[in-house]
PDB file of N, CA and C in Angstrom:
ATOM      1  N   UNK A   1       0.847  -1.186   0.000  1.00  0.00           N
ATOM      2  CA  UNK A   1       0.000   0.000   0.000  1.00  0.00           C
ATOM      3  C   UNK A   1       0.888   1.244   0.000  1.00  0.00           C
ATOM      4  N   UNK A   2       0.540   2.278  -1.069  1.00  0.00           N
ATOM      5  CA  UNK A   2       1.630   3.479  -0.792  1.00  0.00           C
ATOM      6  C   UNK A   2       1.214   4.236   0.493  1.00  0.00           C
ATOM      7  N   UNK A   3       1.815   5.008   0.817  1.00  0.00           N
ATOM      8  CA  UNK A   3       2.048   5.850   1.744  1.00  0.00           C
ATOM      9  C   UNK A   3       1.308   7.274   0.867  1.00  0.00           C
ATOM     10  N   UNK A   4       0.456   7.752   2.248  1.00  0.00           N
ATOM     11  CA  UNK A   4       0.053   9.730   1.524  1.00  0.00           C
ATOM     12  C   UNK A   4       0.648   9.781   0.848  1.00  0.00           C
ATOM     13  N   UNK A   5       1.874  10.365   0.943  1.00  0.00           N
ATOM     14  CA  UNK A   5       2.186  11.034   0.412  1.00  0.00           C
ATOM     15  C   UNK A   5       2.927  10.911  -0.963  1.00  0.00           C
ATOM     16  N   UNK A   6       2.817   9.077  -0.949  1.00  0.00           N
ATOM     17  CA  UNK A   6       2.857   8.633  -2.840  1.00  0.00           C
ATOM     18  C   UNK A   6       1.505   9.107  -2.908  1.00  0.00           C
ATOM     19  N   UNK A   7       0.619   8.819  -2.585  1.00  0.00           N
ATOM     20  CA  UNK A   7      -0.692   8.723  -3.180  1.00  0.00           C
ATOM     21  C   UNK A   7      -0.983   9.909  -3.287  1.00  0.00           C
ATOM     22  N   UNK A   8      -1.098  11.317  -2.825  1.00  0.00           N
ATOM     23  CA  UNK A   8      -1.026  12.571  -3.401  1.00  0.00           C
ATOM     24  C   UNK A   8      -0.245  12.664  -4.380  1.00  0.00           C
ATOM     25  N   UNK A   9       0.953  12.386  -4.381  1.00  0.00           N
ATOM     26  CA  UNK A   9       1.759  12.742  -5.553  1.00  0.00           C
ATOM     27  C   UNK A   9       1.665  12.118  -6.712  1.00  0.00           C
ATOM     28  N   UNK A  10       0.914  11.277  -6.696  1.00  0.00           N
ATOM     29  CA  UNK A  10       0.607  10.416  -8.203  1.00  0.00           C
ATOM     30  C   UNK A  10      -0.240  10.629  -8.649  1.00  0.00           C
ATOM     31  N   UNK A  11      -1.748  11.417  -7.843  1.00  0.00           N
ATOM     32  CA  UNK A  11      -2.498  11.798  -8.498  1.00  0.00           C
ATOM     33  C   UNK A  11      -2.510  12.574  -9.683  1.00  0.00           C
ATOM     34  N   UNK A  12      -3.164  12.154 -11.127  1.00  0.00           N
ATOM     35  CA  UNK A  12      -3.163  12.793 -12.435  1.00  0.00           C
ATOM     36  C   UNK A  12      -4.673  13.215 -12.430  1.00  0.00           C
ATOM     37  N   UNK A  13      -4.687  14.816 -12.617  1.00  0.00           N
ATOM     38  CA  UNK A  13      -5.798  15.289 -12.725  1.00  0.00           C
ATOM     39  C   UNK A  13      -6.031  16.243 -13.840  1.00  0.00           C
ATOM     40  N   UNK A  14      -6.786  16.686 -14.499  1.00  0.00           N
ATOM     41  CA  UNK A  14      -6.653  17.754 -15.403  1.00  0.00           C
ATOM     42  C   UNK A  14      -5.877  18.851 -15.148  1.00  0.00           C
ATOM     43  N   UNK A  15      -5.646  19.733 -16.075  1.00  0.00           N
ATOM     44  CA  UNK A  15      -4.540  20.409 -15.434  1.00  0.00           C
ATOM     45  C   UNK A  15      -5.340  21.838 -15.144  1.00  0.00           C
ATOM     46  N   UNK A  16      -6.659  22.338 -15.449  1.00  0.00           N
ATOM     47  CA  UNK A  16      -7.644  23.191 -14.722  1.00  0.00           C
ATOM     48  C   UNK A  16      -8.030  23.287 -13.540  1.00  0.00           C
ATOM     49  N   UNK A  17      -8.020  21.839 -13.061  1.00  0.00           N
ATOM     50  CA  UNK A  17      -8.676  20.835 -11.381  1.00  0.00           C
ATOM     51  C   UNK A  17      -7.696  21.267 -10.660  1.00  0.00           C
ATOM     52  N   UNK A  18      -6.459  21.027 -11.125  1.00  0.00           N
ATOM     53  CA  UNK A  18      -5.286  20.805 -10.316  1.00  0.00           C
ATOM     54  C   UNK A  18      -4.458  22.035  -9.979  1.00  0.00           C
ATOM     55  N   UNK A  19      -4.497  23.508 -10.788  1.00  0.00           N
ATOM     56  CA  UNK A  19      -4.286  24.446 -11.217  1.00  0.00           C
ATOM     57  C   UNK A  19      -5.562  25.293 -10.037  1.00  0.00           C
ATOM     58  N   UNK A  20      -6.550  24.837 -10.201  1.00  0.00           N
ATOM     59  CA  UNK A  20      -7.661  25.817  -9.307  1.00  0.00           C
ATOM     60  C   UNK A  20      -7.564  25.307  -7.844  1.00  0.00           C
ATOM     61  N   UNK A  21      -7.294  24.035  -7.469  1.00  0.00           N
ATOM     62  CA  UNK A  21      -6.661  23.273  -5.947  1.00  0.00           C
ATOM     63  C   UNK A  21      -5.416  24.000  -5.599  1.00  0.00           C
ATOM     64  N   UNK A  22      -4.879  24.365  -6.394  1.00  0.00           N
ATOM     65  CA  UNK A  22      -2.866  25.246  -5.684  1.00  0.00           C
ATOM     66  C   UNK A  22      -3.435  26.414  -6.051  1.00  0.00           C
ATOM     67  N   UNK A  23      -4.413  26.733  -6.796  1.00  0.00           N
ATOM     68  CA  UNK A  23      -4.500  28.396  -6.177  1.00  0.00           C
ATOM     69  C   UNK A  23      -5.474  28.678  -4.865  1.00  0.00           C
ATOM     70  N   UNK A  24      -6.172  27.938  -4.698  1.00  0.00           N
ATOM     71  CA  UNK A  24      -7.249  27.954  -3.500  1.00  0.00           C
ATOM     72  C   UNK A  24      -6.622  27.345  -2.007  1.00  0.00           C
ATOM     73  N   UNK A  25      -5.927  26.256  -2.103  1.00  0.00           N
ATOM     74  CA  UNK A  25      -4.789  25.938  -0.720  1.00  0.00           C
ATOM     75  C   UNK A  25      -4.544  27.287   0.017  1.00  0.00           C
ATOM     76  N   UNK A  26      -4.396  28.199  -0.132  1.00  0.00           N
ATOM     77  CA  UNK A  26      -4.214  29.178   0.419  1.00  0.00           C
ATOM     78  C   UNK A  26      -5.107  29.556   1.685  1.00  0.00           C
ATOM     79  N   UNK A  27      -6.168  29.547   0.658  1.00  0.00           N
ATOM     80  CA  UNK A  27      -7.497  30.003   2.011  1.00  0.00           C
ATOM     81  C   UNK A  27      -8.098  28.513   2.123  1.00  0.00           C
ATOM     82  N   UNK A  28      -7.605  27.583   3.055  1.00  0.00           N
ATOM     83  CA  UNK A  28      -8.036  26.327   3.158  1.00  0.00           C
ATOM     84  C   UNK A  28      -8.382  26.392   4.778  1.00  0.00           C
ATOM     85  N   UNK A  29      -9.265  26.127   5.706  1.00  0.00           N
ATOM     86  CA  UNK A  29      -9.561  26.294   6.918  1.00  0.00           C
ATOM     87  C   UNK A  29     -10.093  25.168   7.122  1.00  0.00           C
ATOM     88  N   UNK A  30      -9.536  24.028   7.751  1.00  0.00           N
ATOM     89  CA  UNK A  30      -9.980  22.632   7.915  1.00  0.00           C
ATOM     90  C   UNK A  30     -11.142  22.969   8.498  1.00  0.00           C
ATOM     91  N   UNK A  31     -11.258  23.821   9.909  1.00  0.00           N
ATOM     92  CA  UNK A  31     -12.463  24.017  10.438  1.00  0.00           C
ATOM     93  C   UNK A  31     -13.845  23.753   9.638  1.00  0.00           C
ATOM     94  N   UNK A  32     -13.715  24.535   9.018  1.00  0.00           N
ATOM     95  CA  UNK A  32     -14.691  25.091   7.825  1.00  0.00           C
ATOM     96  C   UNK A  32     -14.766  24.033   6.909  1.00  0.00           C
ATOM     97  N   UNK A  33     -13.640  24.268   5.933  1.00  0.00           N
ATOM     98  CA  UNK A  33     -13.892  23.035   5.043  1.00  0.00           C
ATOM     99  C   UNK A  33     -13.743  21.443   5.213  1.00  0.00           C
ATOM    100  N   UNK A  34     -13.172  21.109   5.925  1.00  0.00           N
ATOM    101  CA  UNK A  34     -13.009  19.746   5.687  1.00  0.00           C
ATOM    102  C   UNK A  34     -14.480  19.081   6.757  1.00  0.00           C
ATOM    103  N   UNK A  35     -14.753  20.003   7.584  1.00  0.00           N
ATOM    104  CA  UNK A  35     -16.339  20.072   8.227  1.00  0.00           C
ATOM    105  C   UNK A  35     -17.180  19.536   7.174  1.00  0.00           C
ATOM    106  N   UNK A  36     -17.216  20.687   6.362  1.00  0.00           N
ATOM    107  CA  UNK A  36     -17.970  20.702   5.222  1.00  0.00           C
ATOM    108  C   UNK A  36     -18.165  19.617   4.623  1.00  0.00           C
ATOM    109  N   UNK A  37     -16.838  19.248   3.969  1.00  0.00           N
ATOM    110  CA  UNK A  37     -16.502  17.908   2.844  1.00  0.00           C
ATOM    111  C   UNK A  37     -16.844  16.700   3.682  1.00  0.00           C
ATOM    112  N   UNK A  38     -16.852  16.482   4.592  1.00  0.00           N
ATOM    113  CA  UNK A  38     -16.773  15.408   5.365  1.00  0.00           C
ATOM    114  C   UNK A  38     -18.086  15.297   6.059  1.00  0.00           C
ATOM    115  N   UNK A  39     -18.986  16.413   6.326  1.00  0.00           N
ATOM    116  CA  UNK A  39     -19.705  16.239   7.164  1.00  0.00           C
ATOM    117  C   UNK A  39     -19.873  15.812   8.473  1.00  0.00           C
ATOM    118  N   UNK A  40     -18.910  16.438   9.096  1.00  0.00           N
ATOM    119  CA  UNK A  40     -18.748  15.621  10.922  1.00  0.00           C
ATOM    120  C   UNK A  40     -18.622  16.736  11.684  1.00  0.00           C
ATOM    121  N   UNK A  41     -19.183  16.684  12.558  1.00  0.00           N
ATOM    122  CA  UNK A  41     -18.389  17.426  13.716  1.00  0.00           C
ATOM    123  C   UNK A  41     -17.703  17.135  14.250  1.00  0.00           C
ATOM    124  N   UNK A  42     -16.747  16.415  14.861  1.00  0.00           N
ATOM    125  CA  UNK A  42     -15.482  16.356  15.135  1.00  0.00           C
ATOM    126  C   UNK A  42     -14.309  16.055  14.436  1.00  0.00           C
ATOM    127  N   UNK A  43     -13.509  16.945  13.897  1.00  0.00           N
ATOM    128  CA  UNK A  43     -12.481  16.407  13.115  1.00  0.00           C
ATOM    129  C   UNK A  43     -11.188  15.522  13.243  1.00  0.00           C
ATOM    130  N   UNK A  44     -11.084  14.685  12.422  1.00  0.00           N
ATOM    131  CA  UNK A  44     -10.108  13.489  12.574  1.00  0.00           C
ATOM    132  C   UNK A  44      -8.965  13.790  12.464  1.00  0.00           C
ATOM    133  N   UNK A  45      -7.333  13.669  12.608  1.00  0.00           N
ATOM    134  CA  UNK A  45      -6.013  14.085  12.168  1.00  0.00           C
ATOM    135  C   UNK A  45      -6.187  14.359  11.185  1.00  0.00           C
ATOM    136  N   UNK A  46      -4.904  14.946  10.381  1.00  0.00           N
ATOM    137  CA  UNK A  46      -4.735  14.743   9.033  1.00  0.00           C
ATOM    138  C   UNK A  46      -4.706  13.744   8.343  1.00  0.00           C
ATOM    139  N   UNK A  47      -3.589  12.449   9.234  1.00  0.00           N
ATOM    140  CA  UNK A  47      -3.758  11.517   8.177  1.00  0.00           C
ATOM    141  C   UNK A  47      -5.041  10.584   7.842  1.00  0.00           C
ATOM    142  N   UNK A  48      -5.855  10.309   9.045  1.00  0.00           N
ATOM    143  CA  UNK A  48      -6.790  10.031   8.767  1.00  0.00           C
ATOM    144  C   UNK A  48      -8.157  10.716   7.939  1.00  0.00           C
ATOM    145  N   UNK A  49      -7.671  12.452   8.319  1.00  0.00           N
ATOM    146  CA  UNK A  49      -8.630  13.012   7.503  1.00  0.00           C
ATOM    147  C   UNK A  49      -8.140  12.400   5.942  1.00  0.00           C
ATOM    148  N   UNK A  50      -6.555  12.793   5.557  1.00  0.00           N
ATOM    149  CA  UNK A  50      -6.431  12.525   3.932  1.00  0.00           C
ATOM    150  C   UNK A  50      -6.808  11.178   3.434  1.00  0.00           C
ATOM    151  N   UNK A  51      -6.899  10.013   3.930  1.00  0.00           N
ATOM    152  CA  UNK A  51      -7.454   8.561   3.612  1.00  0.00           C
ATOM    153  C   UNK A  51      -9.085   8.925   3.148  1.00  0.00           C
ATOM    154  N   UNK A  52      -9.627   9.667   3.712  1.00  0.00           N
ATOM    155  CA  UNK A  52     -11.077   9.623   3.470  1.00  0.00           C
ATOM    156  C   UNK A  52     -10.753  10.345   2.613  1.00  0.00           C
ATOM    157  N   UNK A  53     -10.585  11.894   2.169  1.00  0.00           N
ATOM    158  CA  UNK A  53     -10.742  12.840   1.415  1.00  0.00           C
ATOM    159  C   UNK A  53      -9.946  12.172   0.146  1.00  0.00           C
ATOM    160  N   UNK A  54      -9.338  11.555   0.382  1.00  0.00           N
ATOM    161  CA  UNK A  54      -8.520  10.699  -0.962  1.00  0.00           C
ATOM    162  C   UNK A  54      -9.185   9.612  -1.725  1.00  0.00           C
ATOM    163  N   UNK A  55     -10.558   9.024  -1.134  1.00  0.00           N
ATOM    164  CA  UNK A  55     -11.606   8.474  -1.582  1.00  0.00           C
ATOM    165  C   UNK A  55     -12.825   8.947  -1.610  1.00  0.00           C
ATOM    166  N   UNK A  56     -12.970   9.766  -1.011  1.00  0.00           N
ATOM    167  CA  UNK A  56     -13.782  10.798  -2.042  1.00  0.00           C
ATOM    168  C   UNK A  56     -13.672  11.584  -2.995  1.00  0.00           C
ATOM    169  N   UNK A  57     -12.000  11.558  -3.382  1.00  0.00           N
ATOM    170  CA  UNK A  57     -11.661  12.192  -4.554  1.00  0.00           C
ATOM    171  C   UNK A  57     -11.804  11.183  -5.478  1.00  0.00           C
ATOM    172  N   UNK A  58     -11.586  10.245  -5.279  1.00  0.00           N
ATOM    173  CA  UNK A  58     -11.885   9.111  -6.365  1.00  0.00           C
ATOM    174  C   UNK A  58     -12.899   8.686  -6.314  1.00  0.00           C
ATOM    175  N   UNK A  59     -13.942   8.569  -5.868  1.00  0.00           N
ATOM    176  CA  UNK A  59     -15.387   8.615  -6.436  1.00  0.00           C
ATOM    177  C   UNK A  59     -15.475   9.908  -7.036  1.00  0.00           C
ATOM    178  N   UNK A  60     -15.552  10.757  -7.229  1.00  0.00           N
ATOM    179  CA  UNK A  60     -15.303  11.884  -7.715  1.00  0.00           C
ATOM    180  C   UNK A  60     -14.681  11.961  -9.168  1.00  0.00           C
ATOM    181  N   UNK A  61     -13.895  11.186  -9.168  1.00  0.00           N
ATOM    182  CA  UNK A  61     -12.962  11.721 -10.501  1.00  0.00           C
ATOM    183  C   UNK A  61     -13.359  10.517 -11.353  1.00  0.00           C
ATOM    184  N   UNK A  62     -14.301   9.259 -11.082  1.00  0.00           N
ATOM    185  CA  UNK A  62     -14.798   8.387 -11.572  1.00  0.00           C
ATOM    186  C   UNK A  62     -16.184   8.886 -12.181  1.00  0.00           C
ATOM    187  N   UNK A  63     -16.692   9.717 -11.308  1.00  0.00           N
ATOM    188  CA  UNK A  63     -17.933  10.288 -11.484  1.00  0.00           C
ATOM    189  C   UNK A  63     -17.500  11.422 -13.088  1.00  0.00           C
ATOM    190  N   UNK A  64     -16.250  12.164 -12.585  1.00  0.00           N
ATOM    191  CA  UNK A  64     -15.981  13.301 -13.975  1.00  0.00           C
ATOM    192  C   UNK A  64     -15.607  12.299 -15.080  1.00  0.00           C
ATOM    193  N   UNK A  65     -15.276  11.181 -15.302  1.00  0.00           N
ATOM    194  CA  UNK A  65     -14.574  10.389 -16.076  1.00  0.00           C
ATOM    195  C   UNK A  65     -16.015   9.579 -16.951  1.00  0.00           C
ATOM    196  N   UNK A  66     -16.967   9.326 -15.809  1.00  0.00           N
ATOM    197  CA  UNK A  66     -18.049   8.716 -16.492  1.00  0.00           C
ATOM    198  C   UNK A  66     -19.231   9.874 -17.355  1.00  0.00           C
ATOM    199  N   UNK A  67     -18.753  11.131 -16.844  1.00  0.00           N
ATOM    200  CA  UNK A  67     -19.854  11.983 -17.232  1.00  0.00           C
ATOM    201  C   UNK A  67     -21.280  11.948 -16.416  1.00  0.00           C
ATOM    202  N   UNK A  68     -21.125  11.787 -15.236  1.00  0.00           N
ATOM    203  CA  UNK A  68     -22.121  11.895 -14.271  1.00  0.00           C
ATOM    204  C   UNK A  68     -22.957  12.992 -14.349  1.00  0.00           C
ATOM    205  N   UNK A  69     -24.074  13.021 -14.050  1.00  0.00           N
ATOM    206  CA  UNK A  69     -25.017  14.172 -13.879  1.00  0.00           C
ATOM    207  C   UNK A  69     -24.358  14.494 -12.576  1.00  0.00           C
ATOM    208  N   UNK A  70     -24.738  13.647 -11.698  1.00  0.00           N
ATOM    209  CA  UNK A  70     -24.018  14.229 -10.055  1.00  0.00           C
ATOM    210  C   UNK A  70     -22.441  15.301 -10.140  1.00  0.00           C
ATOM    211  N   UNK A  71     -22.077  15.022 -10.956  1.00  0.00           N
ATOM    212  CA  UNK A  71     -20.618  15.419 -10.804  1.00  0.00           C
ATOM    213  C   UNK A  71     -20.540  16.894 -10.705  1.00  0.00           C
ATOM    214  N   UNK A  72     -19.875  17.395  -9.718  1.00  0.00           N
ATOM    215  CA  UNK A  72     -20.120  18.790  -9.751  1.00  0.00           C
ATOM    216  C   UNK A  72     -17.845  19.481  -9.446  1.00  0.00           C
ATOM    217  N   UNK A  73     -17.812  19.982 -10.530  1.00  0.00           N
ATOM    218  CA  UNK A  73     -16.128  20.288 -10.488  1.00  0.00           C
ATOM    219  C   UNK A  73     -16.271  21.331  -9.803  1.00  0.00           C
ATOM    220  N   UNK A  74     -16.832  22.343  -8.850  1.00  0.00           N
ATOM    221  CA  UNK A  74     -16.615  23.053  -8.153  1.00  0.00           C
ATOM    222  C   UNK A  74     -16.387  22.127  -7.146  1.00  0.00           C
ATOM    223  N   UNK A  75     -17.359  21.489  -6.169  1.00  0.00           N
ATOM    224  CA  UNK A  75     -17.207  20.346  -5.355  1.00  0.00           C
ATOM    225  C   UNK A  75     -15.585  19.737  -5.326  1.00  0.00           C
ATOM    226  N   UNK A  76     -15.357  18.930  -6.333  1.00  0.00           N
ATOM    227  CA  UNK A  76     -14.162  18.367  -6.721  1.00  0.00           C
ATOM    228  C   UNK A  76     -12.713  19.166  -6.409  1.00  0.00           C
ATOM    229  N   UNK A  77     -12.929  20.466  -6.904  1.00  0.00           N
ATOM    230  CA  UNK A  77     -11.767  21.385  -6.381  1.00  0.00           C
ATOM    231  C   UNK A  77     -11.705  21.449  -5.452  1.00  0.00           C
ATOM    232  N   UNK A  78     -12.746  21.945  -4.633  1.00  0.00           N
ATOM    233  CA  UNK A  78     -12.671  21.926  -2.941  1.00  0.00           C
ATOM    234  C   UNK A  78     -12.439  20.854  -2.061  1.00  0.00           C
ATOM    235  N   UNK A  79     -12.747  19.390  -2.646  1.00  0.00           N
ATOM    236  CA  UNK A  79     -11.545  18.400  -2.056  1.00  0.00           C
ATOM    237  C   UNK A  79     -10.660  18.099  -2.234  1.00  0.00           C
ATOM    238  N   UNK A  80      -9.963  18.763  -3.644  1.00  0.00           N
ATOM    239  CA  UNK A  80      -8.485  18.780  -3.756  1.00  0.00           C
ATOM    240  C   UNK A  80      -7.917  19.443  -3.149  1.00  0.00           C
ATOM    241  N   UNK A  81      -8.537  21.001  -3.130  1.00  0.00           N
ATOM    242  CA  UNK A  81      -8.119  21.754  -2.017  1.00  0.00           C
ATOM    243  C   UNK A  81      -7.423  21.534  -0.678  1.00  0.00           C
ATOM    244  N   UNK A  82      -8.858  20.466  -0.236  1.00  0.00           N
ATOM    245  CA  UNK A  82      -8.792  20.082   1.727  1.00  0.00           C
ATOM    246  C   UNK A  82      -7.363  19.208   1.296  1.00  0.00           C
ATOM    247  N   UNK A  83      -7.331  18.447   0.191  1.00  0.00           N
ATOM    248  CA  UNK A  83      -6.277  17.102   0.278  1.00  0.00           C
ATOM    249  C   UNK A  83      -4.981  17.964   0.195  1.00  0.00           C
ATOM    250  N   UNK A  84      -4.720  19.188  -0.526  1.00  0.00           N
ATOM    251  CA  UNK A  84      -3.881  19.805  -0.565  1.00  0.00           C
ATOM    252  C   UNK A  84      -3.377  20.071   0.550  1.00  0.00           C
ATOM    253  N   UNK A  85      -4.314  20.635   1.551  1.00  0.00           N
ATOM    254  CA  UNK A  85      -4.162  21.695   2.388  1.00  0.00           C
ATOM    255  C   UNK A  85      -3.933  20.892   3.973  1.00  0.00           C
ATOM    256  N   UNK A  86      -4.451  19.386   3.866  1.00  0.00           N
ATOM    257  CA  UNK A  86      -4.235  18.075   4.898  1.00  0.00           C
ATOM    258  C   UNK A  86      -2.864  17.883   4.171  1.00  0.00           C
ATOM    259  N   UNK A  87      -2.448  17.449   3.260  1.00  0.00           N
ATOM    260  CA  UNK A  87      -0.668  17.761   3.052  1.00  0.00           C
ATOM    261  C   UNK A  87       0.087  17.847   3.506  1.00  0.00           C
ATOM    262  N   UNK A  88      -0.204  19.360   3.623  1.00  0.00           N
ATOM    263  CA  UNK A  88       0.719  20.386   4.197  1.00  0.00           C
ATOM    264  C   UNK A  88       0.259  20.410   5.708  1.00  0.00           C
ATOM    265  N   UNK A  89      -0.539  20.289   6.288  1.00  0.00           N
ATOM    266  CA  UNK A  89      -0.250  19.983   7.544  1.00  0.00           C
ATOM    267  C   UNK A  89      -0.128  18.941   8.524  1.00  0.00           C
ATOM    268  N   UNK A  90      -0.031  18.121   7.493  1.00  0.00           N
ATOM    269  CA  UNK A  90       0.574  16.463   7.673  1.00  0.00           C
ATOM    270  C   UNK A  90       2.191  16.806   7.771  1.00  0.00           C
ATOM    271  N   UNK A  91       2.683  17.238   6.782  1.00  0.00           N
ATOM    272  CA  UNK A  91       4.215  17.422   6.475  1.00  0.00           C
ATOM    273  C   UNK A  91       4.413  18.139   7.632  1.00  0.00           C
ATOM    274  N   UNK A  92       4.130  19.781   8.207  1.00  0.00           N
ATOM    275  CA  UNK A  92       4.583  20.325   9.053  1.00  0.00           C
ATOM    276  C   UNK A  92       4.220  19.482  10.312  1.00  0.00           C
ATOM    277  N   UNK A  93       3.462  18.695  10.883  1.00  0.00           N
ATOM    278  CA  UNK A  93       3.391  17.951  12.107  1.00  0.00           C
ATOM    279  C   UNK A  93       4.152  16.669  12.211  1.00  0.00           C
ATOM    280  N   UNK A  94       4.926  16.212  11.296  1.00  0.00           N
ATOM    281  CA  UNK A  94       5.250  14.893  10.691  1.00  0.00           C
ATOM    282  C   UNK A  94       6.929  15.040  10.949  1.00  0.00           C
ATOM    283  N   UNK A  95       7.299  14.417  11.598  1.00  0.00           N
ATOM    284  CA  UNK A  95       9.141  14.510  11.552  1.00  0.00           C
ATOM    285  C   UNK A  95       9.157  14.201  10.596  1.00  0.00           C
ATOM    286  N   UNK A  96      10.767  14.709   9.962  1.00  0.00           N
ATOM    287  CA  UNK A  96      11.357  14.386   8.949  1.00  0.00           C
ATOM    288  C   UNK A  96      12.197  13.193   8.653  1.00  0.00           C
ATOM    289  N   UNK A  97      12.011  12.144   8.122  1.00  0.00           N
ATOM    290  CA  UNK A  97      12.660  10.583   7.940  1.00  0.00           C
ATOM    291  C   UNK A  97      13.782  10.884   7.157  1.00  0.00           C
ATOM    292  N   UNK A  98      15.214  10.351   7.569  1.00  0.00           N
ATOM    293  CA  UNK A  98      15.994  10.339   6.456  1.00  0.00           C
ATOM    294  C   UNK A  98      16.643   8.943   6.960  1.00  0.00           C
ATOM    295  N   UNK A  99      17.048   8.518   5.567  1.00  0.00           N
ATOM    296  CA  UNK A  99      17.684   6.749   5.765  1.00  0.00           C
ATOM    297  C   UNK A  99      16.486   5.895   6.800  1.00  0.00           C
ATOM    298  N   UNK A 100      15.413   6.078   7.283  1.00  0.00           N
ATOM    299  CA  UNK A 100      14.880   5.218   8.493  1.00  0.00           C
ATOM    300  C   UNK A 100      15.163   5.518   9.355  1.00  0.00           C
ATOM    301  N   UNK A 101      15.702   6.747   9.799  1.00  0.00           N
ATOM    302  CA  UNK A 101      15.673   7.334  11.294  1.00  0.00           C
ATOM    303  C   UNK A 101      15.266   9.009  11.409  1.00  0.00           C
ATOM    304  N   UNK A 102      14.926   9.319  12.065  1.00  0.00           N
ATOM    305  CA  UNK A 102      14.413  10.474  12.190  1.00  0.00           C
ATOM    306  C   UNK A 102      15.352  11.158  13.031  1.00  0.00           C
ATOM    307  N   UNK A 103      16.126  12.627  12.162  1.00  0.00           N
ATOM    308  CA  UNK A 103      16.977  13.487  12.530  1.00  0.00           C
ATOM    309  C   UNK A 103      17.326  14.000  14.211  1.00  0.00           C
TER     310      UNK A 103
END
């Protein structure tokens, strides 16, 4: 099984999707959004938040691929967004591994 942070990085998305997710990361407020995307009130870590938000991106991008009526690419950006934006605060809470030991 890869690890996040293969599995973010391998994602191939259009290059509009992916282009409107790194300009919007900016104003990303888990509070708010990943509330939103997820529908919960209590929010989970990052890494557990990105496992979910990483399968709901792929129902999602199955849905843009099939031509779904449901499919809505505003929606879609805004969980690339959260996945973006769980990332980056995965990475900053996350020691840094080098060789299998941590610095």
């Amino acid at each position: 099984m890869l690890d996040l942070h293969t599995r973010i990085a391998t994602l191939k998305r259009p290059a509009l999707l992916a282009r409107a997710a790194r300009f919007g990361v900016d104003d990303y407020r888990r509070e708010v959004h990943l509330r939103r995307i997820l529908g919960r009130d209590s929010l989970p870590r990052s890494g557990p938040a990105l496992m979910q938000l990483l399968d709901v991106e792929a129902v999602m991008d199955m849905q843009r691929k099939d031509n779904a009526a449901s499919y809505r690419p505003a929606r879609h950006v805004e969980v690339l967004i959260a996945i973006l934006g769980e990332a980056h605060l995965l990475r900053s809470t996350t020691p840094h591994v080098v060789g299998g030991k941590t610095p």
